[in-house]
Structure formats: C-alpha cells, structure tokens
Protein backbone atom coordinates (compact mmCIF):
# COMPACT_ATOMS: atom_id res chain seq x y z
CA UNK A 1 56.86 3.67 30.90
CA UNK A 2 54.49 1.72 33.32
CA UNK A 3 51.17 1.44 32.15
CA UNK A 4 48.31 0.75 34.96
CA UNK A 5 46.78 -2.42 34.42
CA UNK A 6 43.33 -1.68 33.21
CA UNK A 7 45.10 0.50 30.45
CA UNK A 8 47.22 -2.85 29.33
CA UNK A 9 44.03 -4.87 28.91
CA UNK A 10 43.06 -5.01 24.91
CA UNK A 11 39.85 -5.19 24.07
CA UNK A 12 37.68 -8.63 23.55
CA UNK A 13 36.12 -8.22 19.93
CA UNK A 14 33.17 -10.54 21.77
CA UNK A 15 32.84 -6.92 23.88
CA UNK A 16 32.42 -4.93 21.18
CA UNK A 17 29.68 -6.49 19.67
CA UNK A 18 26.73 -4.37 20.34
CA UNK A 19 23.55 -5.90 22.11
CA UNK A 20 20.19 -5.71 20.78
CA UNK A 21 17.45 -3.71 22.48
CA UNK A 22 13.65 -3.82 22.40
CA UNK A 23 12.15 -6.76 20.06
CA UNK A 24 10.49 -9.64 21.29
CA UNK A 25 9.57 -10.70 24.94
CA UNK A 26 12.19 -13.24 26.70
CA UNK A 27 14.38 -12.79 22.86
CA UNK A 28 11.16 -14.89 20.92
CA UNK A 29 10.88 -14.34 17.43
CA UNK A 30 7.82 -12.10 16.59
CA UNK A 31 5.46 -13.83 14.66
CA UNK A 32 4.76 -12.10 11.21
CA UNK A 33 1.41 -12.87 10.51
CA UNK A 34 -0.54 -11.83 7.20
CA UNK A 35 -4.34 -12.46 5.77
CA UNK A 36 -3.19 -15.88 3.99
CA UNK A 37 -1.78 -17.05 6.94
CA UNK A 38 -4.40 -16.14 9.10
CA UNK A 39 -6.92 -17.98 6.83
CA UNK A 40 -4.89 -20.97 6.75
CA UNK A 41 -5.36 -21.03 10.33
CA UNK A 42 -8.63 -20.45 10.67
CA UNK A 43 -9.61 -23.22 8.16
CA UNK A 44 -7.66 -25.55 10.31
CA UNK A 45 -9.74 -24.44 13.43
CA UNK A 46 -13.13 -25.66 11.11
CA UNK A 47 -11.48 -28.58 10.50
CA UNK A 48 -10.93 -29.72 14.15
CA UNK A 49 -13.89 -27.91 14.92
CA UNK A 50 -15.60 -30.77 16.48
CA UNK A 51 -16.65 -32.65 20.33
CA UNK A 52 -13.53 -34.86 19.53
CA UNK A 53 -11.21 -31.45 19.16
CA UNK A 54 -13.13 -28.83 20.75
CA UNK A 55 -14.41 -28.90 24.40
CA UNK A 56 -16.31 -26.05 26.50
CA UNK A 57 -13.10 -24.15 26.92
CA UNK A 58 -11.31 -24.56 23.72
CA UNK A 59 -9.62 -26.70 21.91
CA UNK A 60 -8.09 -29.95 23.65
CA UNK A 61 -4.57 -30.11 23.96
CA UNK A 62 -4.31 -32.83 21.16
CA UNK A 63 -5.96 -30.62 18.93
CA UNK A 64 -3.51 -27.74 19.29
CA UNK A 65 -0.94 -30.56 18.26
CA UNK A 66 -2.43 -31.75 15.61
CA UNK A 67 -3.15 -27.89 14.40
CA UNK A 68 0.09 -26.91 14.92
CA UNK A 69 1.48 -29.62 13.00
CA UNK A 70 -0.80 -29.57 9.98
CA UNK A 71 -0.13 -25.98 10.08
CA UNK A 72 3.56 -25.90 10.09
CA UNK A 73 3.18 -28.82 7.10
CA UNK A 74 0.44 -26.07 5.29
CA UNK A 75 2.79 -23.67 5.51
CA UNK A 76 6.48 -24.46 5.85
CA UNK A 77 8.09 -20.68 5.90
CA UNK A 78 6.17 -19.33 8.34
CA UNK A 79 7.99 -21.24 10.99
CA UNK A 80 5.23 -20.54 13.88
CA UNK A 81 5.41 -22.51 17.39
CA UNK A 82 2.37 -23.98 18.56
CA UNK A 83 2.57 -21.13 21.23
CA UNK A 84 1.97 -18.31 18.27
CA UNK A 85 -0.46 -19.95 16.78
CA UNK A 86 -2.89 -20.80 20.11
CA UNK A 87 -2.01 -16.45 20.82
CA UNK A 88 -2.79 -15.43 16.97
CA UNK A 89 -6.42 -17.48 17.76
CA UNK A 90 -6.66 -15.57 20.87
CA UNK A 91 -6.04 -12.37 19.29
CA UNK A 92 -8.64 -13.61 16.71
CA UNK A 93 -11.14 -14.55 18.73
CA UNK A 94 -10.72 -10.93 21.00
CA UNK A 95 -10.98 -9.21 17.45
CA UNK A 96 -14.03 -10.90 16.64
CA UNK A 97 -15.81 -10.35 19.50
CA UNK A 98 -14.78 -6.97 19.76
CA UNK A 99 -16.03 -6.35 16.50
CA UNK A 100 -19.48 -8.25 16.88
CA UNK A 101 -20.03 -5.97 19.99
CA UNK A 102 -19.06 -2.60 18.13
CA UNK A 103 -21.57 -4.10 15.14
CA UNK A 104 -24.73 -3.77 17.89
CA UNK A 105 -23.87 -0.06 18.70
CA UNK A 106 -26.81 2.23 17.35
CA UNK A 107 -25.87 3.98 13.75
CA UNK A 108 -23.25 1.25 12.85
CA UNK A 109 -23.55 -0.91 9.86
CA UNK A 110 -21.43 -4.04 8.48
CA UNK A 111 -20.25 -3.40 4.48
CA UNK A 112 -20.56 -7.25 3.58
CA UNK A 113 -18.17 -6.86 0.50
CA UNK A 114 -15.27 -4.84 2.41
CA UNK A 115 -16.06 -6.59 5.62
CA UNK A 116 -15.97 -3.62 7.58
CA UNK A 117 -17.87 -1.58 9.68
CA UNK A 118 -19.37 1.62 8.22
CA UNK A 119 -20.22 4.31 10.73
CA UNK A 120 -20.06 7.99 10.88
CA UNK A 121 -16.98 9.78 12.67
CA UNK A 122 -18.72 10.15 15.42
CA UNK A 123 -20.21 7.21 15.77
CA UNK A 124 -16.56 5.81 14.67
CA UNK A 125 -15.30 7.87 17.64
CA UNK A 126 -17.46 6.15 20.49
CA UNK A 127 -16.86 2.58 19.22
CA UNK A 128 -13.23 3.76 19.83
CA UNK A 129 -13.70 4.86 23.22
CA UNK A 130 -15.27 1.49 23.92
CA UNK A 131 -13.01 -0.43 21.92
CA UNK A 132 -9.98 0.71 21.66
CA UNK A 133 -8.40 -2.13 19.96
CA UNK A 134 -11.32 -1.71 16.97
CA UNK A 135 -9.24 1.61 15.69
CA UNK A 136 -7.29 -0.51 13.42
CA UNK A 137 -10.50 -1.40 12.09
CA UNK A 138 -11.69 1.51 10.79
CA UNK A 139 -9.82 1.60 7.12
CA UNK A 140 -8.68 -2.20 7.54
CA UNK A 141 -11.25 -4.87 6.76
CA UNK A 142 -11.47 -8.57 8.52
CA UNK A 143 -12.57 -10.67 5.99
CA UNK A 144 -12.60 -14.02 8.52
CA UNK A 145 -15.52 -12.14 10.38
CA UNK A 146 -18.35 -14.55 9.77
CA UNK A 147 -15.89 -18.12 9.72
CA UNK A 148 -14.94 -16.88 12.92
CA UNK A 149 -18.22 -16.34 13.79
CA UNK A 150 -19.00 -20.00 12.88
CA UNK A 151 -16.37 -21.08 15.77
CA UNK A 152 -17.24 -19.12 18.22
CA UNK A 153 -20.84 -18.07 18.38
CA UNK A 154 -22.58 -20.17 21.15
CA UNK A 155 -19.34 -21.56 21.78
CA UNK A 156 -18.22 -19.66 24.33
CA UNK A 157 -18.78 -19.56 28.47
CA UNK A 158 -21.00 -16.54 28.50
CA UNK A 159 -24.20 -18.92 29.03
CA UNK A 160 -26.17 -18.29 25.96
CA UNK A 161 -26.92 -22.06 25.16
CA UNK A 162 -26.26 -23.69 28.46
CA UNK A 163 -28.82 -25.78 29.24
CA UNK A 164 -29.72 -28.95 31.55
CA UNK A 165 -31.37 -32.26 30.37
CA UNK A 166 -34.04 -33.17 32.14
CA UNK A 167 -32.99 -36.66 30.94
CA UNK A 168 -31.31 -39.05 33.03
CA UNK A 169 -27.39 -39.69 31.91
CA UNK A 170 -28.11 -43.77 31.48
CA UNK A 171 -28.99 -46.13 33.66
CA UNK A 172 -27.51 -46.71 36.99
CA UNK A 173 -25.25 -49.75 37.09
C-alpha cells in the first residue's frame, strides 16, 4: 500500500514540544521583587545619593553601574539586570509620587505606623479615580514612603527649587 508522502513523515519530538505563551515581554525574566529587596535598593539609591552620582535628571550612568553591581553583590539570588533595577526605581518613584499627591486630597490622612493612607470609602473611591495605580494601596502599606521622599523631594524637574545665582560663575579667563 502507497502511503502519500506527508502521511510517511514521523514526527520531530523537537515539534512536539509545546511553546510557551504570555510571560514576559521579548521572553525576559520577570523580576520578582519583595519589601527586602526593595529596601536594599533603596538604601543603595541614599548611598549614591550625591552631585558625584545624581544629576538633575537622575542618576548618572556610572551610578546605575555601580548600583547595579553593589546590588547584585547585596543580594546574589535575586539575579536582577541593571535594566530591572533602573524600572523597579521608576515604578518607585511613580508610587511615591502618586501617593504624596493622593496624601494632599481633602479627608485623607497618613497612618505613620502602617504607612498607609487612611481615608473613608468614599474618599478611598476618588483617590482611585485619580489614581488608579494607588488601589493596591489601600490594604497594602509602603513602608519606603518617607526614604523615598528623601530622594526625590526637590529633586525632581517640576521647578520647585530652581533658582538662578545672581553670582558670576568665576572669573573670565
């Protein structure tokens, strides 16, 4: 009996293997971040918090390398690229400001023990409608509230502290 040809072919067992669907963007390990962690590298940010690390837009590129590196040293396991750990300040730094702006909405408090805001549910509904993202927020605590605070407050392009010297920059050579 003739057989067509597809029907002759066996199957490769490389075929069979099944792929994997969803997960991380461009097949990146997700980064599994908890409140030790994040501490870790916030304490790092403090420690390179200064003009030779930290410019008007950030942190310099050196200091992201040397961050990175002391972090993966601090904490071996975690296995984070530099590329996680420059998003998980971003996400962070959003959080906190998100956060400090709920803080200023009429009928809201801060609970300094839990680190959390305390607010009615309705006043806990109209943060949410202006801040999505602070849902999460509203039976989770951030503890790193005020070191983040420390960072970032008057550190950031919004032109709170700019100011211009009325004194020259040295004199002209």
């Amino acid at each position: 009996m003739l057989l067509s040809k597809g029907a002759q072919k066996k199957k490769s067992p490389i075929a069979t293997t099944s792929k994997t669907h969803g997960g991380s963007p461009k097949g990146k390990t997700r980064a599994n971040w908890n409140s030790m962690l994040e501490k870790t590298l916030v304490d790092l940010l403090h420690e390179h918090n200064t003009p030779e690390y930290k410019g008007n837009n950030g942190w310099t590129p050196d200091a992201w390398n040397k961050i990175a590196k002391e972090f993966q040293e601090r904490e071996r396991y975690a296995g984070f690229s530099k590329v996680q750990i420059q998003e998980k300040e971003k996400e962070l730094k959003r959080d906190y400001r998100m956060l400090k702006d709920a803080r200023k909405q009429s009928g809201v408090s801060w609970d300094e023990k839990r680190c959390m805001i305390q607010a009615d549910p309705p006043i806990w509904d109209n943060i949410i409608k202006s801040f999505p993202r602070a849902k999460k927020f509203r039976n989770k605590s951030f503890p790193l509230f005020e070191a983040l605070g420390e960072l970032h407050d008057g550190n950031t392009a919004e032109g709170t502290y700019n100011f211009t010297s009325t004194q020259p920059n040295g004199p002209d050579l």
